[in-house]
Protein backbone atom coordinates (compact mmCIF):
# COMPACT_ATOMS: atom_id res chain seq x y z
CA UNK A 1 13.47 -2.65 5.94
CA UNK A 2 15.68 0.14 5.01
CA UNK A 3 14.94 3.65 7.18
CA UNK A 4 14.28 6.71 5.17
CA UNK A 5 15.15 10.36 6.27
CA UNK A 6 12.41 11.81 8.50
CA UNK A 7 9.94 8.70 7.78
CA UNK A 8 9.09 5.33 8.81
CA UNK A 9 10.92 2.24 7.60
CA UNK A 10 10.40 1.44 3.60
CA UNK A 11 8.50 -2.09 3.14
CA UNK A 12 8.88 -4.69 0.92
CA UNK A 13 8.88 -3.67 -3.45
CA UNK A 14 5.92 -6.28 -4.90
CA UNK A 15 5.08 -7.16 -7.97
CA UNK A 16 1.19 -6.31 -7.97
CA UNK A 17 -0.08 -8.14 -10.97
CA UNK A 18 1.45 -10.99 -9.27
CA UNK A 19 0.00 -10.31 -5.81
CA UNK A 20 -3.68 -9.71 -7.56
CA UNK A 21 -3.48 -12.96 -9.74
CA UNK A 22 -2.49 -15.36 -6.66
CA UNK A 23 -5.24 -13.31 -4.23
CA UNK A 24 -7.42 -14.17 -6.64
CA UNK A 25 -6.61 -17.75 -6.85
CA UNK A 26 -5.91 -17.87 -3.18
CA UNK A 27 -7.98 -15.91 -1.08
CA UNK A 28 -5.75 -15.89 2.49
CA UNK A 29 -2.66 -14.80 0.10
CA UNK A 30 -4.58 -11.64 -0.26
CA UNK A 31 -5.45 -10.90 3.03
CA UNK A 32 -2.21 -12.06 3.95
CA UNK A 33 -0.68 -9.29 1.94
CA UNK A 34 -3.29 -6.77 2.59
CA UNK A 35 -2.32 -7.18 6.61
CA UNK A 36 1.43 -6.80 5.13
CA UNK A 37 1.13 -3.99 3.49
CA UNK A 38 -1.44 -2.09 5.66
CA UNK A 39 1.49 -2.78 8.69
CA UNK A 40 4.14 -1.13 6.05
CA UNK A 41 2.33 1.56 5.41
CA UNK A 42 0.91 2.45 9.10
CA UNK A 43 4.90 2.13 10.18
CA UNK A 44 5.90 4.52 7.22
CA UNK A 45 3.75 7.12 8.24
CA UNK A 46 4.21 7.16 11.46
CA UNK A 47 0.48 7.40 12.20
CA UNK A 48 -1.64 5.01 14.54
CA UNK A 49 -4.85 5.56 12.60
CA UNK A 50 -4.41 2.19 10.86
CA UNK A 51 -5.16 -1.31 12.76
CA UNK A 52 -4.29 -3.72 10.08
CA UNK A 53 -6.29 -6.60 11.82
CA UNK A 54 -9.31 -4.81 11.17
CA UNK A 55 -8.78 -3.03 8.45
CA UNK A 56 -8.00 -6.49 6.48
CA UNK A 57 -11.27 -7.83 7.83
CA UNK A 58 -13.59 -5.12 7.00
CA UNK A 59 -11.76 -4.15 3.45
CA UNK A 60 -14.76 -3.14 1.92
CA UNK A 61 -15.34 -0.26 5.05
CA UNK A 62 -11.94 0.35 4.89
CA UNK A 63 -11.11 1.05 1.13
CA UNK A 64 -12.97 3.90 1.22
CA UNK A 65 -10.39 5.86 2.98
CA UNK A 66 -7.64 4.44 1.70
CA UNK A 67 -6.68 6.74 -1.07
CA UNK A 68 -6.53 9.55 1.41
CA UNK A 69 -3.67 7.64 3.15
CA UNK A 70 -1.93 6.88 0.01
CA UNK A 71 -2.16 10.17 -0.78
CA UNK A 72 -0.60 11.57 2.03
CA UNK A 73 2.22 9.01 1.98
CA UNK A 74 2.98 9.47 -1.33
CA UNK A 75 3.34 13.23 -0.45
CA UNK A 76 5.25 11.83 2.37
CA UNK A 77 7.57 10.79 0.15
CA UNK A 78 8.43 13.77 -1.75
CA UNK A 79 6.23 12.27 -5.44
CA UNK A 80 5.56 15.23 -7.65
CA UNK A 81 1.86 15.54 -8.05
CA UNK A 82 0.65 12.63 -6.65
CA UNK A 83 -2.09 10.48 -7.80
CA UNK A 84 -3.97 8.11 -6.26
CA UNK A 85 -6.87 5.82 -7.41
CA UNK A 86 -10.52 6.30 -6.81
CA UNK A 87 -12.15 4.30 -3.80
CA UNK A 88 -14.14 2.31 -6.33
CA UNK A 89 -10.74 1.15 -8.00
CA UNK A 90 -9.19 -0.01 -4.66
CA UNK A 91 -12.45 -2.17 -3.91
CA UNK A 92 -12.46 -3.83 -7.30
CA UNK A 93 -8.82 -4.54 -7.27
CA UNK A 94 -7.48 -3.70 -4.23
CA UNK A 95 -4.76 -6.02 -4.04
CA UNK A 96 -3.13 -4.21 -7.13
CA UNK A 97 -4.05 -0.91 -6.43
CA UNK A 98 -1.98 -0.99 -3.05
CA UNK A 99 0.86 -2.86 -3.56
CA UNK A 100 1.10 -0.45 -6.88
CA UNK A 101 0.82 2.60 -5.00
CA UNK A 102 3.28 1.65 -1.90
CA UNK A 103 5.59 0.33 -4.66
CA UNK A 104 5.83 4.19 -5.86
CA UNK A 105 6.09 5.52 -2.55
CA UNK A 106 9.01 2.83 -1.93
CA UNK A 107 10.43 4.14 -5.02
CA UNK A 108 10.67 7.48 -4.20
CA UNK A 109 11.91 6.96 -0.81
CA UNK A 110 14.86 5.72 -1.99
CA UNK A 111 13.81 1.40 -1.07
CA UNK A 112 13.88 0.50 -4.74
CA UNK A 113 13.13 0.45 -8.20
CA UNK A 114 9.47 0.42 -8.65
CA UNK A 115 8.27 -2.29 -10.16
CA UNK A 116 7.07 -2.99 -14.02
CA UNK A 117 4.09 -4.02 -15.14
């Protein structure tokens, strides 16, 4: 993990049609990479508002607030008008919806290219 200025560490760049295809075909994959990426993004922003345990097992709960936190990463992160998906999007496909979103904030925090699709 690289550190950025005045932020938490910058995770790991994923390919999210990839990670949504194997979740779907593999179900721990996905919650595998949901706990992953939860952990990223509770460490980037510094917060403790995030328990990735729980938040992985009660996804459906959780996605409802989840754009809020993207939001204010992505604003973390300096991303000119930021835009994040609806709720509804992140419980239909979740798995691409995050790893998506962190890839941008990744992006823009200097960790990477993001990520074509």
């Amino acid at each position: 993990m690289v550190q950025a200025g005045g932020r938490g560490p910058i995770g790991q760049t994923r390919n999210a049609t990839q990670v949504l295809i194997i979740s779907l075909l593999c179900g721990f994959y996905g919650f595998f990479q949901v706990f992953q990426e939860l952990g990223e993004l509770k460490a980037y922003r510094g917060k403790d508002d995030i328990n990735p345990i729980v938040a992985t097992l009660l996804w459906i709960i959780f996605c409802w607030g989840m754009p809020a936190k993207m939001l204010e990463a992505k604003q973390m992160a300096g991303i000119p008008n930021p835009q994040v998906p609806s709720p509804v999007l992140y419980f239909l496909v979740g798995y691409w919806a995050m790893a998506k979103d962190l890839n941008e904030i990744w992006a823009a925090s200097g960790g990477g290219q993001p990520q074509q699709y």
